[in-house]
N, C-alpha and C. Protein backbone atom coordinates (compact mmCIF):
# COMPACT_ATOMS: atom_id res chain seq x y z
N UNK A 1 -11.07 -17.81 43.34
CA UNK A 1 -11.85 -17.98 42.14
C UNK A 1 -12.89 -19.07 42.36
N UNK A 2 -14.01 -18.88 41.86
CA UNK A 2 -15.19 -20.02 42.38
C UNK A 2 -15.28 -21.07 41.06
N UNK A 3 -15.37 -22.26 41.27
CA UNK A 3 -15.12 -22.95 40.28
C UNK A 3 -15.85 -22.87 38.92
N UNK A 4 -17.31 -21.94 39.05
CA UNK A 4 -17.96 -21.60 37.81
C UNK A 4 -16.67 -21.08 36.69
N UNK A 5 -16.04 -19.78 37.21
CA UNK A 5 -15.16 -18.94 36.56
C UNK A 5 -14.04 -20.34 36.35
N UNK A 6 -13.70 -20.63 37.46
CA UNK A 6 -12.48 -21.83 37.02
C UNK A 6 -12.45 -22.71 35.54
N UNK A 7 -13.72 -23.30 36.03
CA UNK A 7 -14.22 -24.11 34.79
C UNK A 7 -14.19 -23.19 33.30
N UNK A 8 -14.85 -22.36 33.06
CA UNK A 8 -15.06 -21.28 31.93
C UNK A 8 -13.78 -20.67 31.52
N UNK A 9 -12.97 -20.60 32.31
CA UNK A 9 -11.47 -20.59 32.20
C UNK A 9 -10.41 -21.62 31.08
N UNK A 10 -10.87 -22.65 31.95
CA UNK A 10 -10.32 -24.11 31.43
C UNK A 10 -10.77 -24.15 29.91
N UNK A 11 -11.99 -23.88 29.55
CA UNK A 11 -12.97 -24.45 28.45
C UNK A 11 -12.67 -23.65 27.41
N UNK A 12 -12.29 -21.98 27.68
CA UNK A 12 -11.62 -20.96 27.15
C UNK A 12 -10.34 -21.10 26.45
N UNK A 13 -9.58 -21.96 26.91
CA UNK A 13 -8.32 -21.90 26.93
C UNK A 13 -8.06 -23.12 25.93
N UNK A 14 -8.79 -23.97 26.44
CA UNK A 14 -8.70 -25.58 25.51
C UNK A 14 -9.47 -25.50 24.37
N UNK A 15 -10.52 -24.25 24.27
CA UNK A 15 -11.25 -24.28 23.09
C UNK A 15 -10.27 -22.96 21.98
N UNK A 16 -9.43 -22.30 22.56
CA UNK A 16 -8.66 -20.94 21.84
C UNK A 16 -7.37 -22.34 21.50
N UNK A 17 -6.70 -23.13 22.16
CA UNK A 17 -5.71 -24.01 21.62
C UNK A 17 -6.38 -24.95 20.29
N UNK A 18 -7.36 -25.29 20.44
CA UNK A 18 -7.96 -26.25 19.34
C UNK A 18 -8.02 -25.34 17.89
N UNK A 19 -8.81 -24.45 18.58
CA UNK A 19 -9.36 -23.53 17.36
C UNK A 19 -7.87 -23.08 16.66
N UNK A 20 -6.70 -22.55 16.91
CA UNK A 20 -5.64 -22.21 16.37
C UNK A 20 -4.66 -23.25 16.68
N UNK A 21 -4.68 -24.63 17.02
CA UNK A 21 -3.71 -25.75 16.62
C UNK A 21 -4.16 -26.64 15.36
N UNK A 22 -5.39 -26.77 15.85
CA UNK A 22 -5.79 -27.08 14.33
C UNK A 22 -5.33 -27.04 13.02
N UNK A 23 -5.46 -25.86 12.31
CA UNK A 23 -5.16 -25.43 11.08
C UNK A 23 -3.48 -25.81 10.81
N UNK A 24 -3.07 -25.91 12.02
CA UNK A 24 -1.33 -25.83 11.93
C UNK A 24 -1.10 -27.35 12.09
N UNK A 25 -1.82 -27.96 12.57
CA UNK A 25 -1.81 -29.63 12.57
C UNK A 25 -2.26 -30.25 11.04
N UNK A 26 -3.10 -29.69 10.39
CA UNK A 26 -3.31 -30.11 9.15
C UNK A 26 -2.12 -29.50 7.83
N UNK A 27 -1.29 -28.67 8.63
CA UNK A 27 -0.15 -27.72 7.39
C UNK A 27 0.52 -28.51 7.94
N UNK A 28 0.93 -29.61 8.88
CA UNK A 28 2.11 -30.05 9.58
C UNK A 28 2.11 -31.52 8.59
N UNK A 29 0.57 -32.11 8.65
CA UNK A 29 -0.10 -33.16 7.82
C UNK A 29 0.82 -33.24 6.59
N UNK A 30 0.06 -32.22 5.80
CA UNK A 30 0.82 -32.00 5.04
C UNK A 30 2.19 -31.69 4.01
N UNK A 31 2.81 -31.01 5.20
CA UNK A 31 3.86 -30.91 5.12
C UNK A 31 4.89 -32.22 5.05
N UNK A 32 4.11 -33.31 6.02
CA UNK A 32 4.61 -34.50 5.66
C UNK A 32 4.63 -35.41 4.76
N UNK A 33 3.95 -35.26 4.33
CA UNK A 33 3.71 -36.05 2.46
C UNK A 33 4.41 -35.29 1.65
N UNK A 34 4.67 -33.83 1.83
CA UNK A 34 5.05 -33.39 0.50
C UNK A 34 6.75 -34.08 0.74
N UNK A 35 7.30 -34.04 2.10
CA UNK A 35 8.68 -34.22 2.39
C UNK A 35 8.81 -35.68 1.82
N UNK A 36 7.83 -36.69 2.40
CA UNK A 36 7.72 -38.15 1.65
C UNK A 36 8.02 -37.92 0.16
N UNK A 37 7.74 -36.87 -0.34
CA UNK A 37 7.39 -37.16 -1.90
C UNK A 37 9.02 -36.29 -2.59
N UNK A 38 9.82 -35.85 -1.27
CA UNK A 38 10.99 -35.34 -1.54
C UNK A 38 11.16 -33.76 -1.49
N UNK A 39 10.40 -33.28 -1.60
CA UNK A 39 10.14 -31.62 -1.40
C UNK A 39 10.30 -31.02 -0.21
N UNK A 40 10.80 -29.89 0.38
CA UNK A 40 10.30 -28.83 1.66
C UNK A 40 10.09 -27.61 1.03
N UNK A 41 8.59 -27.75 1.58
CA UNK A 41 8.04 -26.05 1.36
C UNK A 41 8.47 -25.23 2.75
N UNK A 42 9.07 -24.08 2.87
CA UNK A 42 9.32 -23.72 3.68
C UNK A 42 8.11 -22.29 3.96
N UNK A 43 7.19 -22.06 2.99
CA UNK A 43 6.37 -21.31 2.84
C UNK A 43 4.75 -21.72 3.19
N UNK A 44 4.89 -23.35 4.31
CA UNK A 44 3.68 -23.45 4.56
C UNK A 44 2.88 -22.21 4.99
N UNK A 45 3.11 -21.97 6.13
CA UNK A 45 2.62 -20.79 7.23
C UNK A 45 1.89 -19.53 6.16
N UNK A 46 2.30 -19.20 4.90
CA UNK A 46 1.95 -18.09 4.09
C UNK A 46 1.19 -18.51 3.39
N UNK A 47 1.44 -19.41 3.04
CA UNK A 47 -0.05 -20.18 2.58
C UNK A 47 -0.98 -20.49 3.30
N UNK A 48 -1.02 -20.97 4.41
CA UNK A 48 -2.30 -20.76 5.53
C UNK A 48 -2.69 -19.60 5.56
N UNK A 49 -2.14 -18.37 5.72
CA UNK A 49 -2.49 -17.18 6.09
C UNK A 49 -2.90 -16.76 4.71
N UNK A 50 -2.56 -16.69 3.46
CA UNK A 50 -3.44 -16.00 2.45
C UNK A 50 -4.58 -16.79 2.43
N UNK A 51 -4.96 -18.44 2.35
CA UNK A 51 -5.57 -19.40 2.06
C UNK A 51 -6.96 -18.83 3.01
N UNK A 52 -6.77 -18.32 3.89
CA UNK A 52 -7.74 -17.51 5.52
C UNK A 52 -8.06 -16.26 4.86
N UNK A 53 -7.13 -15.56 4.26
CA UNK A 53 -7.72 -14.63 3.44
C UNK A 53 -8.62 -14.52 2.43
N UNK A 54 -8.36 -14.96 1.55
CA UNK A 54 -8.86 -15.37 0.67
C UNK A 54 -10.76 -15.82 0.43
N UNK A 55 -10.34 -17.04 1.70
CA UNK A 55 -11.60 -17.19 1.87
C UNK A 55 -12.53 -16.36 3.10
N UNK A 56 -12.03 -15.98 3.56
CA UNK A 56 -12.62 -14.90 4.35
C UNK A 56 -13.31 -14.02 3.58
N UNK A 57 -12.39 -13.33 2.24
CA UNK A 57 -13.09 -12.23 1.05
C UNK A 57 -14.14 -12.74 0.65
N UNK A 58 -13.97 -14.27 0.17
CA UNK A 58 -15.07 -14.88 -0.86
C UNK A 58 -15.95 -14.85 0.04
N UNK A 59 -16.01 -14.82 1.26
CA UNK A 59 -17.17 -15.91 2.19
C UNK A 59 -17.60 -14.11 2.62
N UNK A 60 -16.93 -13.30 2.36
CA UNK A 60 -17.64 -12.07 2.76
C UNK A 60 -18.04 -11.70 1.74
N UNK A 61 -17.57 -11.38 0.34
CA UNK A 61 -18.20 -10.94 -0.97
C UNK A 61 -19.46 -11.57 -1.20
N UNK A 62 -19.49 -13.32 -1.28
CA UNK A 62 -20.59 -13.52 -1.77
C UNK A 62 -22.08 -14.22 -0.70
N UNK A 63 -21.41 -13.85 0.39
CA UNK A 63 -22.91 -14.51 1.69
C UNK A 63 -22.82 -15.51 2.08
N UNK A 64 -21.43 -16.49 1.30
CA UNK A 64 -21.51 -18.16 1.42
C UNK A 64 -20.73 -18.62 2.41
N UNK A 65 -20.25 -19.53 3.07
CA UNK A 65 -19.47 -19.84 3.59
C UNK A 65 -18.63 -21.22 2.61
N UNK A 66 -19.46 -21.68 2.29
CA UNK A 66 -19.03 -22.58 0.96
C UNK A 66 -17.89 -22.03 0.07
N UNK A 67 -18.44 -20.77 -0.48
CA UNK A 67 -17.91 -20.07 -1.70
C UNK A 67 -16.70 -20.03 -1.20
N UNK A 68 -16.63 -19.08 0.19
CA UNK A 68 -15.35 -19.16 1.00
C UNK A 68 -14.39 -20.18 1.02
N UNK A 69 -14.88 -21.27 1.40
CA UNK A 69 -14.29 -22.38 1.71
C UNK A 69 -13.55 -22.65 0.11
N UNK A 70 -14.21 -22.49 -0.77
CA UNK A 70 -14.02 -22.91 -2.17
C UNK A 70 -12.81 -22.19 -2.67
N UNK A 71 -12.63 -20.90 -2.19
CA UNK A 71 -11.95 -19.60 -2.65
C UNK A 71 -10.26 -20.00 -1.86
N UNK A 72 -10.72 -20.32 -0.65
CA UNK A 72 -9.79 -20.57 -0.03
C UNK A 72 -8.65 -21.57 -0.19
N UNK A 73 -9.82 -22.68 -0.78
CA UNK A 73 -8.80 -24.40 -1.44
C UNK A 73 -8.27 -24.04 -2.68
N UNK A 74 -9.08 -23.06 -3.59
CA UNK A 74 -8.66 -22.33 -4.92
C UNK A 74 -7.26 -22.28 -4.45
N UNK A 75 -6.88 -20.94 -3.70
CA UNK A 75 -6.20 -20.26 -3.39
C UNK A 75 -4.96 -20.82 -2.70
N UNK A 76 -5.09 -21.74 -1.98
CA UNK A 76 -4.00 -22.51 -1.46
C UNK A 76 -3.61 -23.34 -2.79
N UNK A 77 -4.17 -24.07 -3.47
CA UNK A 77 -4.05 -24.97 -4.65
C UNK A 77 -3.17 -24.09 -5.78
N UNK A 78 -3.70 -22.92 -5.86
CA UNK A 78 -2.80 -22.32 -6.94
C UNK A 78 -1.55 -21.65 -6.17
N UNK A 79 -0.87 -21.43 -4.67
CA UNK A 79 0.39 -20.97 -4.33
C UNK A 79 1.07 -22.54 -4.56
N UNK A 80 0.11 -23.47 -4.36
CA UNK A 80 0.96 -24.74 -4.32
C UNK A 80 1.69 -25.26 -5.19
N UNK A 81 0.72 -25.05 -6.83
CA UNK A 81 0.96 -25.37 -8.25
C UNK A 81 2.43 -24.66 -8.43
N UNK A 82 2.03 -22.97 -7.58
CA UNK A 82 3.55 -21.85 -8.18
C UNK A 82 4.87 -22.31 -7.65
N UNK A 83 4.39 -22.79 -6.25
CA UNK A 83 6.27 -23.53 -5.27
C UNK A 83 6.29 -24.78 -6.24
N UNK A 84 5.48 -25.81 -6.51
CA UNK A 84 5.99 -26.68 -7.01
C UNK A 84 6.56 -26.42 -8.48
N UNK A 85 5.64 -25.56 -9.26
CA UNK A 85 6.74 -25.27 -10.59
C UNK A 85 7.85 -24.37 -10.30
N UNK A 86 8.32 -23.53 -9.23
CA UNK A 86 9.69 -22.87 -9.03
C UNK A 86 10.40 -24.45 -8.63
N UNK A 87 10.24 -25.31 -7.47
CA UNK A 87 10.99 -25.95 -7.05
C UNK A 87 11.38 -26.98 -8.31
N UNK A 88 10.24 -27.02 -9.21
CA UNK A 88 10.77 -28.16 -10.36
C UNK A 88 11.50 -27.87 -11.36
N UNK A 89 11.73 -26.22 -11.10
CA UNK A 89 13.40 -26.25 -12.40
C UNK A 89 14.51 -26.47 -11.68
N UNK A 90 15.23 -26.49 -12.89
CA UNK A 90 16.62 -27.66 -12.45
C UNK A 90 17.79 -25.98 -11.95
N UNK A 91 17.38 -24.63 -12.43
CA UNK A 91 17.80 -23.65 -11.32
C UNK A 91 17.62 -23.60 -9.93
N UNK A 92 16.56 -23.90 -9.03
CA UNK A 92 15.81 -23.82 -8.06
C UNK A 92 16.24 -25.00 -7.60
N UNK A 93 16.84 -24.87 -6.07
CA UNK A 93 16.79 -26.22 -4.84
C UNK A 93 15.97 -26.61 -4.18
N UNK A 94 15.91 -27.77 -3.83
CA UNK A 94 14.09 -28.16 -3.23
C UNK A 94 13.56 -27.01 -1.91
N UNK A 95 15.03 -26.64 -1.43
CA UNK A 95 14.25 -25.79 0.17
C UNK A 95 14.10 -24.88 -0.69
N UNK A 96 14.71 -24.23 -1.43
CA UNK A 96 14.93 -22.65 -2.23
C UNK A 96 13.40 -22.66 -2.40
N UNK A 97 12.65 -23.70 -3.53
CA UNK A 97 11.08 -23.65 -3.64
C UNK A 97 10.21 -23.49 -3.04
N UNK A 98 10.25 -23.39 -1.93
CA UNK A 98 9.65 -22.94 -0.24
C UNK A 98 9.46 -21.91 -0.37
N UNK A 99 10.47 -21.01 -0.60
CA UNK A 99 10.88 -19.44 -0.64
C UNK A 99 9.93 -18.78 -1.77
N UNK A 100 8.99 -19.01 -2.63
CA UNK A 100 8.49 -18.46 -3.31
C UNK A 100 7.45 -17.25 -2.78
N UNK A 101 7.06 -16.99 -1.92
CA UNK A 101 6.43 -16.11 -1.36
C UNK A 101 7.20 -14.98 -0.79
N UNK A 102 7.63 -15.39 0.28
CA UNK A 102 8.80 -14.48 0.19
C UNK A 102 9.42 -13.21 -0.73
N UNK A 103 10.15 -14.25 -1.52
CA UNK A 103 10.93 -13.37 -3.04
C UNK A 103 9.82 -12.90 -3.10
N UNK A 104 8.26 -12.80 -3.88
CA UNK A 104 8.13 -12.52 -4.40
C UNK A 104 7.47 -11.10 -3.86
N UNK A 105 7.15 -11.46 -2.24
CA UNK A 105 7.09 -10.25 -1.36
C UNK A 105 7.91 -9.16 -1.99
N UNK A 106 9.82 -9.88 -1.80
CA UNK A 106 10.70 -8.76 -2.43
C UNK A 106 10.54 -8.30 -3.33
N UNK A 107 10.20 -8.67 -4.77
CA UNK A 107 9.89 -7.80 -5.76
C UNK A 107 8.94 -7.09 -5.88
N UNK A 108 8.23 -6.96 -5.02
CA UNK A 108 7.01 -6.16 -4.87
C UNK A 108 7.65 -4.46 -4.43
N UNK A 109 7.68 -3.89 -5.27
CA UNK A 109 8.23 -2.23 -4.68
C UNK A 109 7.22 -2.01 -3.71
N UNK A 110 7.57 -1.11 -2.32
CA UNK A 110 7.04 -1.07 -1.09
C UNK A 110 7.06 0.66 -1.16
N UNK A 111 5.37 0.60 -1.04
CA UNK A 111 5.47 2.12 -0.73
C UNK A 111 5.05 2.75 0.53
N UNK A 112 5.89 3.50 0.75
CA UNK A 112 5.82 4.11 1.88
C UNK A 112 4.76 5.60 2.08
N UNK A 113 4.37 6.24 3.13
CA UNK A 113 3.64 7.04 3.26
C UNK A 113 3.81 8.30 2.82
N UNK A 114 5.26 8.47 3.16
CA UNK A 114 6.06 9.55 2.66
C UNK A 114 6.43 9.43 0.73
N UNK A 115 6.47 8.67 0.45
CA UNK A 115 6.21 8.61 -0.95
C UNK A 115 4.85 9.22 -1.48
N UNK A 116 3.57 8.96 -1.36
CA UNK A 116 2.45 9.00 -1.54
C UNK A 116 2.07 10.33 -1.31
N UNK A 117 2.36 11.36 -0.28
CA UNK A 117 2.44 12.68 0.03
C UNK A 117 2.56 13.83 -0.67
N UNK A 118 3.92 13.07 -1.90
CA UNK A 118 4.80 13.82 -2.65
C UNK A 118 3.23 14.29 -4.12
């Protein structure tokens, strides 16, 4: 391998680790204050991933990247508001409040292809 490719290699690799450690270094951030403050969300990770959604839609619906960005903090801010009001009734255990995404995956009836056919 000639060191052009070597190099472009290296730069590839350290720039694909940044770009996707990142986002997970700032949910890790986080994750640590909320534990300071007595809480575990165990539902960080789903909140990153809709929070990417989200603003991905906005930042594609309306031309902005802003709007995006905006849609996205929306969007993380309001799964956050929902774990913290499940985890703050006195039914609900602090890890259990994590789990709000999840469950609510489960109550979602799942349709299948073969349903839809009929």
């Amino acid at each position: 391998m000639s060191s052009e490719v070597l190099l472009a290699f290296t730069a590839a690799i350290i720039g694909g680790a940044l770009r996707v450690g990142v986002p997970f270094l700032f949910v890790s951030l986080g994750e640590c204050l909320t534990e300071k403050a007595g809480r575990i969300n165990l539902g960080l990770e789903g909140v990153l991933v809709l929070s990417a959604m989200a603003g991905f839609g906005g930042a594609y619906l309306s031309g902005s990247p802003w709007i995006g960005a905006l849609v996205a903090a929306c969007a993380g801010a309001a799964v956050a508001v929902a774990v913290g009001i499940a985890a703050g009734g006195a039914a609900v255990g602090v890890v259990a409040g994590g789990l709000l995404g999840p469950l609510v995956g489960l109550a979602v009836p799942e349709r299948r292809v073969a349903d839809t056919a009929r």
